[in-house]
C-alpha atoms as a PDB file:
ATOM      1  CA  UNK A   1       5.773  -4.405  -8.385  1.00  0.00           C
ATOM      2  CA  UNK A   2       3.476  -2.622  -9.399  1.00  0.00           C
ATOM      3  CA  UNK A   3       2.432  -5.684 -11.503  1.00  0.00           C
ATOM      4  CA  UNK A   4      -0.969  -6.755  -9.907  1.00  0.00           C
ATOM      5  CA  UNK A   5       0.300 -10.331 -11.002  1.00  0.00           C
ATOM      6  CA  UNK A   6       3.244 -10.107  -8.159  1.00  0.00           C
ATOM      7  CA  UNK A   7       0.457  -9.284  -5.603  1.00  0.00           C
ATOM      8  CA  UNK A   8      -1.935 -11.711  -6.976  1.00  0.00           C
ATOM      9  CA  UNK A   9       1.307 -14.799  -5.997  1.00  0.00           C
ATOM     10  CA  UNK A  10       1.609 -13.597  -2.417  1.00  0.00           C
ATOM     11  CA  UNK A  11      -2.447 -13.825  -2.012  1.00  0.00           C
ATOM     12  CA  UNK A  12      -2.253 -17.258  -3.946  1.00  0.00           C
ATOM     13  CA  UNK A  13       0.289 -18.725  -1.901  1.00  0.00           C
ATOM     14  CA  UNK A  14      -0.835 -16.974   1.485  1.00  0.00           C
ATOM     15  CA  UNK A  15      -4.617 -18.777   0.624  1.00  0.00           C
ATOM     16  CA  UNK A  16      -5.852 -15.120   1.545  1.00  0.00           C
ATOM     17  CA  UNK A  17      -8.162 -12.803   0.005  1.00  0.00           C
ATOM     18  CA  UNK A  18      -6.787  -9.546  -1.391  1.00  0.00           C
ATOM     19  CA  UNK A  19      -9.245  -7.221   0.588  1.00  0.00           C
ATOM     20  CA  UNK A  20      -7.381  -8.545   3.901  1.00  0.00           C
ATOM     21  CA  UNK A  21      -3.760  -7.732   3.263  1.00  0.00           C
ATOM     22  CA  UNK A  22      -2.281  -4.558   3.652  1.00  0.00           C
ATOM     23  CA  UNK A  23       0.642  -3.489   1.416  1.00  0.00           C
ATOM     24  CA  UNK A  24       3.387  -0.824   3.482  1.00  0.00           C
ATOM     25  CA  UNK A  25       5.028   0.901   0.774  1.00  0.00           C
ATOM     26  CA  UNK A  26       7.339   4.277   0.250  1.00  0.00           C
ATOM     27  CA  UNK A  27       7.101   4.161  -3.651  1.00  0.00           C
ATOM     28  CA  UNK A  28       3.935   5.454  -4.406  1.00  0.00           C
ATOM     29  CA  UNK A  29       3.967   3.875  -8.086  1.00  0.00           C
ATOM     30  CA  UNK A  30       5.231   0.375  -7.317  1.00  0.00           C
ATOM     31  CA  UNK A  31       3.556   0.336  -3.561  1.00  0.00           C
ATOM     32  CA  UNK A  32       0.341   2.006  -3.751  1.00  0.00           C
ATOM     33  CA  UNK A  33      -0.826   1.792  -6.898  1.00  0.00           C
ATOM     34  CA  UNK A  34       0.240  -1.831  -7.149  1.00  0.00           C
ATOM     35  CA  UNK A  35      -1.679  -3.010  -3.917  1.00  0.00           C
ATOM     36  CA  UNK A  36      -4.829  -0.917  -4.623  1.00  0.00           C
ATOM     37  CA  UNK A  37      -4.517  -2.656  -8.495  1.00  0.00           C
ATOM     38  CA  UNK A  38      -4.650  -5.676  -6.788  1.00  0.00           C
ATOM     39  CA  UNK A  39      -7.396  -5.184  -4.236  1.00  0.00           C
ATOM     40  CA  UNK A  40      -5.275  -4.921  -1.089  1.00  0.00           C
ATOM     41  CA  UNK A  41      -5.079  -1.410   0.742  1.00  0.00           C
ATOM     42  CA  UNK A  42      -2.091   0.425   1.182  1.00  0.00           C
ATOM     43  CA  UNK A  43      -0.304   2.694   3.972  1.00  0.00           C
ATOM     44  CA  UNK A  44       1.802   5.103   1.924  1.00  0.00           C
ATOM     45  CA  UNK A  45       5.628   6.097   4.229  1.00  0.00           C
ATOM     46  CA  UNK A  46       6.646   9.071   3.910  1.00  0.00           C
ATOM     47  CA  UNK A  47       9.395   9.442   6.136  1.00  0.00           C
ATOM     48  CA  UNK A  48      10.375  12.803   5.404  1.00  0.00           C
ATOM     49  CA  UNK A  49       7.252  14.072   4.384  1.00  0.00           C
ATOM     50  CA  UNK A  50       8.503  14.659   0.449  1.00  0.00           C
ATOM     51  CA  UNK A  51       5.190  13.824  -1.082  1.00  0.00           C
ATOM     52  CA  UNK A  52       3.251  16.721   1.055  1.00  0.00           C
ATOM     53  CA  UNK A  53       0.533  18.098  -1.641  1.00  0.00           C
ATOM     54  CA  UNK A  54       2.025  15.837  -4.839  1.00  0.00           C
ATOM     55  CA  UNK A  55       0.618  12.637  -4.107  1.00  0.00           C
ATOM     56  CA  UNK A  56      -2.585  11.564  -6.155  1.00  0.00           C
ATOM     57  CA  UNK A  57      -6.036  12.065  -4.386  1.00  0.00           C
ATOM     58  CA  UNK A  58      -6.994   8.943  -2.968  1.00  0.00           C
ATOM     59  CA  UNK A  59      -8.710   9.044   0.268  1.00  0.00           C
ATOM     60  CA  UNK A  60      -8.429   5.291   0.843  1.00  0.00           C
ATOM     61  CA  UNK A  61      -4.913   5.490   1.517  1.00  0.00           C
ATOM     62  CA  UNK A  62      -3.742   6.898   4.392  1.00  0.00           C
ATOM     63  CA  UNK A  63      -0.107   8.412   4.665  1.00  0.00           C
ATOM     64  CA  UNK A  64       2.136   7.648   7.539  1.00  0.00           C
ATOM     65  CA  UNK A  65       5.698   9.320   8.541  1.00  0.00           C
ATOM     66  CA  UNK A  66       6.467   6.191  10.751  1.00  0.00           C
ATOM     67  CA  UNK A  67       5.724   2.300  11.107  1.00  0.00           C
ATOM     68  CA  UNK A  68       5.438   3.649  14.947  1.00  0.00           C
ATOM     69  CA  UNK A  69       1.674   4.807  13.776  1.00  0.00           C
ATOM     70  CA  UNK A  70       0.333   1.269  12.346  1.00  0.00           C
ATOM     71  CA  UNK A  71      -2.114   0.043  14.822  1.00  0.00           C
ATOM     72  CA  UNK A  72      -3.917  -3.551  14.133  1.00  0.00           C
ATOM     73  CA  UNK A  73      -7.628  -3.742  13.728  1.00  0.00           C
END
């Protein structure tokens, strides 16, 4: 990570398509910006809400404190 190339295995090898995996990540870099490269989405943790107001604007990513607030679709 963030190398698209290491997202583009796992969809390879899964016999998936990019836009249906989701990528949980707390490194905004290596997680987010990785997975988005790629064409997966991506739940950005913030445990201890450190990234309040400095993350990047991107409104497809939504920003969770707690794997506790993941529900399937």
């Amino acid at each position: 990570k963030p190398q698209v190339a290491i997202f583009d295995h796992v969809t390879t090898k899964l016999k998936v398509e990019p836009h249906d995996v989701t990528h949980i990540g707390d490194s905004w870099n290596a997680d987010v910006e990785g997975a988005l490269g790629a064409g997966w989405t991506a739940l950005f943790l913030d445990r201890h809400r450190t990234s309040r107001g400095r993350l990047p604007v991107q409104n497809s990513v939504q920003v969770i404190q707690s794997l506790k607030e993941i529900r399937p679709t």
